[in-house]
Protein backbone atom coordinates (compact mmCIF):
# COMPACT_ATOMS: atom_id res chain seq x y z
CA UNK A 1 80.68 -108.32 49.36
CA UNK A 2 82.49 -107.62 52.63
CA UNK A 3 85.13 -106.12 50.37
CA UNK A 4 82.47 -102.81 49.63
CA UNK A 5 83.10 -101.81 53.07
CA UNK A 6 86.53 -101.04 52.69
CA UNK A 7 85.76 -98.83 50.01
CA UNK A 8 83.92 -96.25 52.67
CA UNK A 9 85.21 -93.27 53.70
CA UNK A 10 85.85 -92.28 57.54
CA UNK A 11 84.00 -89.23 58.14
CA UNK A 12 86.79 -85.83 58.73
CA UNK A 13 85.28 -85.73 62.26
CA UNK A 14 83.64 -87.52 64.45
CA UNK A 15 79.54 -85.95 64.38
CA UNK A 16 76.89 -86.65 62.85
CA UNK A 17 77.44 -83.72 60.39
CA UNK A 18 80.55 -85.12 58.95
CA UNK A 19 78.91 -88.27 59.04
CA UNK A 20 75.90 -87.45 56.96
CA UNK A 21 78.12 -85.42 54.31
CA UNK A 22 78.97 -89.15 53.63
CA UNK A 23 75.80 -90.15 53.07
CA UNK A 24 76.05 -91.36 49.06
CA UNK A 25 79.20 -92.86 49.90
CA UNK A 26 76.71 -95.08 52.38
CA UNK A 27 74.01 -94.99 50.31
CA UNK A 28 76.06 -96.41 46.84
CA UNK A 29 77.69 -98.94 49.46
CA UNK A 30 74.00 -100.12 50.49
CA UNK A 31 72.60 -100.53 47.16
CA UNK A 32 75.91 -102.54 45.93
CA UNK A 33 75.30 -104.69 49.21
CA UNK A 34 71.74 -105.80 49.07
CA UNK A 35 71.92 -105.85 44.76
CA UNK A 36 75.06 -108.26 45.28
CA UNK A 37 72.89 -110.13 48.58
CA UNK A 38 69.62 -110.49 46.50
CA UNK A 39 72.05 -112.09 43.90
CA UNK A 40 73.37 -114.53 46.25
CA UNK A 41 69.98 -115.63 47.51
CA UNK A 42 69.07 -116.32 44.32
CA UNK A 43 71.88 -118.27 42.77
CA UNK A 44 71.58 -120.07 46.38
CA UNK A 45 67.45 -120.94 45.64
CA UNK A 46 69.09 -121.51 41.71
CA UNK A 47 71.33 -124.23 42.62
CA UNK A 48 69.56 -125.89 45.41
CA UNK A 49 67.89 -127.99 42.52
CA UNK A 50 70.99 -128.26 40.55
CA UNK A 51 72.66 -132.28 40.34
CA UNK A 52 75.01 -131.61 37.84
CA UNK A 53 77.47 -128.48 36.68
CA UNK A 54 79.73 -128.99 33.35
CA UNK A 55 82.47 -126.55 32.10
CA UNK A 56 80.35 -124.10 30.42
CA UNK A 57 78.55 -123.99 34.11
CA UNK A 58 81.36 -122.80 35.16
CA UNK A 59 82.96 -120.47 32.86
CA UNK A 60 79.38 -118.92 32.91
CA UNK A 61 80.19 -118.54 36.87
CA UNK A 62 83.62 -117.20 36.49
CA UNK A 63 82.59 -114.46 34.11
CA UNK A 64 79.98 -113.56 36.31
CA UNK A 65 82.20 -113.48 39.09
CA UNK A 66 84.33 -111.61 36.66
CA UNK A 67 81.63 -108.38 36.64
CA UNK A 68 80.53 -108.89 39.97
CA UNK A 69 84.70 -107.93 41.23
CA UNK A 70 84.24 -104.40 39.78
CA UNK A 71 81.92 -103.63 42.29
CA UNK A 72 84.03 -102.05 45.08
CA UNK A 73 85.41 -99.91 42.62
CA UNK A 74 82.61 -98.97 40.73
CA UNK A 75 80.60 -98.43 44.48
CA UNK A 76 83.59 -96.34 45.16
CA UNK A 77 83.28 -94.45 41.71
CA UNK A 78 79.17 -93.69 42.02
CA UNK A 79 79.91 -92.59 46.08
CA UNK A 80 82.65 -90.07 45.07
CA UNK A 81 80.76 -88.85 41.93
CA UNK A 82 77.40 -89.23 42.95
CA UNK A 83 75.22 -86.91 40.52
CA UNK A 84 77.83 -87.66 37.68
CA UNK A 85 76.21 -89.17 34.26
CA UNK A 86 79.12 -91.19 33.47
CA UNK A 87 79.48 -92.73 37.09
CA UNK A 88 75.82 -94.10 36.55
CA UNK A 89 76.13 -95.61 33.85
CA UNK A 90 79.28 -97.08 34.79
CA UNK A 91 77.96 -98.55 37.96
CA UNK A 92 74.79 -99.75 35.62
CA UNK A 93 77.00 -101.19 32.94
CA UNK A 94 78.40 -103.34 35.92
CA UNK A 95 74.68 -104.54 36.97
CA UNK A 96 73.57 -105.47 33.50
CA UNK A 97 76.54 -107.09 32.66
CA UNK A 98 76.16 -109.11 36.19
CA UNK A 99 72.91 -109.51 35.22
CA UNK A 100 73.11 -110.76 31.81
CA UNK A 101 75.83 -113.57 32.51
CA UNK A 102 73.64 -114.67 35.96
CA UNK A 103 71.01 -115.14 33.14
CA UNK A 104 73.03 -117.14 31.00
CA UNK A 105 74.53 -119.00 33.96
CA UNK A 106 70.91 -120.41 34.61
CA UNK A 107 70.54 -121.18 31.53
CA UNK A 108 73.69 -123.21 31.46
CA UNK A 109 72.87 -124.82 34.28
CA UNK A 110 69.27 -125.87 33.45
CA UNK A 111 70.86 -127.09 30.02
CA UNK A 112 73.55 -128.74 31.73
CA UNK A 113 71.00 -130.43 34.27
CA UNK A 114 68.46 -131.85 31.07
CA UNK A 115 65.69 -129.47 32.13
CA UNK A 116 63.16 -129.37 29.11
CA UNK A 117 63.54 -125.12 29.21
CA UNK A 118 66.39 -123.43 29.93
CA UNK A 119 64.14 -120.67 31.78
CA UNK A 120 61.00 -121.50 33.19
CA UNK A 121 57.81 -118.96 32.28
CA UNK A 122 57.89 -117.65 35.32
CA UNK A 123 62.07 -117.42 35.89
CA UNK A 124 61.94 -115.49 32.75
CA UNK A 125 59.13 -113.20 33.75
CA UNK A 126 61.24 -112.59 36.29
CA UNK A 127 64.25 -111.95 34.11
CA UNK A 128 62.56 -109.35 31.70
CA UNK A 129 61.31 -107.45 34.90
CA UNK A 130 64.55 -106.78 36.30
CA UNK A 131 65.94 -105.89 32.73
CA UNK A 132 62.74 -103.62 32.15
CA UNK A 133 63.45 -101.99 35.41
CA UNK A 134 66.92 -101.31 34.98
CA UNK A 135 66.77 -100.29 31.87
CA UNK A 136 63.77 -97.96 32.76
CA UNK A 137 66.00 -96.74 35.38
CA UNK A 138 68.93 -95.92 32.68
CA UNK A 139 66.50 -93.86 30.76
CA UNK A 140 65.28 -91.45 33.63
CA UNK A 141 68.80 -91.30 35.11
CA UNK A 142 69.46 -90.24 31.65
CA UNK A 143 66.97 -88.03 31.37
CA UNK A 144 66.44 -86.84 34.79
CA UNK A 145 68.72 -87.34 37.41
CA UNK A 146 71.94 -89.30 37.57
CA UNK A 147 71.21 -91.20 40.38
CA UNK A 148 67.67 -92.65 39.59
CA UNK A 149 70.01 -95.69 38.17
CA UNK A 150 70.81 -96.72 41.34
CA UNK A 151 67.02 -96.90 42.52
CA UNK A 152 65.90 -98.63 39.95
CA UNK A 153 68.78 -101.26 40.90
CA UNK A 154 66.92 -101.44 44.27
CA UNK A 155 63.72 -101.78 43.04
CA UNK A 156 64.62 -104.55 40.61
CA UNK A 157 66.88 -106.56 43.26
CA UNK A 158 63.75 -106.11 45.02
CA UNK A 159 60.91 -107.52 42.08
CA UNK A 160 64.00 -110.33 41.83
CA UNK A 161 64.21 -111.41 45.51
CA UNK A 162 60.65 -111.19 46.08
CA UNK A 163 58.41 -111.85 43.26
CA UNK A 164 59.44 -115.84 43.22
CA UNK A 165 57.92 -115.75 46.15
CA UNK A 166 54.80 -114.51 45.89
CA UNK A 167 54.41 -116.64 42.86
CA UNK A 168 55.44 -119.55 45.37
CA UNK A 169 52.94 -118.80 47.47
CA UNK A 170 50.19 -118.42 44.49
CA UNK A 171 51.06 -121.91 43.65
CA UNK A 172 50.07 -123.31 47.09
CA UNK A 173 47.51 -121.06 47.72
């Protein structure tokens, strides 16, 4: 994650003018950086429960490590493009594709752990709201405005980090 940073751009002088003509370099290096955190907390919560990992566990892991390297370059791509179609839907073919093998990564690891479902109802209620989003968020981008995409990448990083939670707390309530 630390990498993104790297990626940004000095401003050509030093005010707040030059500073804000950066501002979808910042703003593409945010949403990579929370997206990429809300991951982490996740697989963290994910395999706090996990005993056991097996090869397929971890091939699962190293292909989603895999999509999760292009992101300084496709942050970089979305900042320096920033209303461009093509850089969207780059930068989105990068989430789902993170997204998708996280999703099969817990299902490895639920298989490889002798859980009766691979995804619990409420794991994949989670699951097909942060597809649904994204996807909804391909659609107007594609429609609309370019960079739509990368809200609806917020938005869902934000359903994913904080909906288990709320269910958690319906549970004890």
């Amino acid at each position: 994650m630390t990498i993104l940073v790297l990626e940004l751009k000095k401003p050509e002088a030093a005010d707040w003018e030059s500073l804000w003509a950066l501002r979808s370099d910042f703003f593409s290096y945010t949403v990579s950086f929370f997206w990429l955190g809300a991951m982490w907390v996740n697989i963290h919560n994910q395999w706090s429960r996990i005993e056991k990992v097996n090869n397929i566990t971890i091939w699962w892991s190293i292909i989603m490590l895999f999509f999760a390297s292009f992101f300084p370059y496709v942050t970089s791509f979305v900042s320096e493009h920033f209303t461009s179609l093509f850089a969207h839907m780059l930068y989105s073919a990068v989430v789902i594709c993170v997204s998708l093998s996280n999703m099969a990564l817990g299902r490895a690891v639920a298989r490889a752990n002798g859980m009766q479902s691979a995804l619990d109802y409420s794991s994949a209620r989670i699951v097909a709201a942060d597809l649904i989003i994204k996807g909804i968020g391909i659609l107007l981008a594609i429609l609309f405005y370019p960079p739509i995409a990368m809200f609806a990448v917020i938005l869902a990083g934000c359903v994913v980090t904080f909906l288990p939670l709320i269910m958690n707390r319906k549970k004890h309530a």
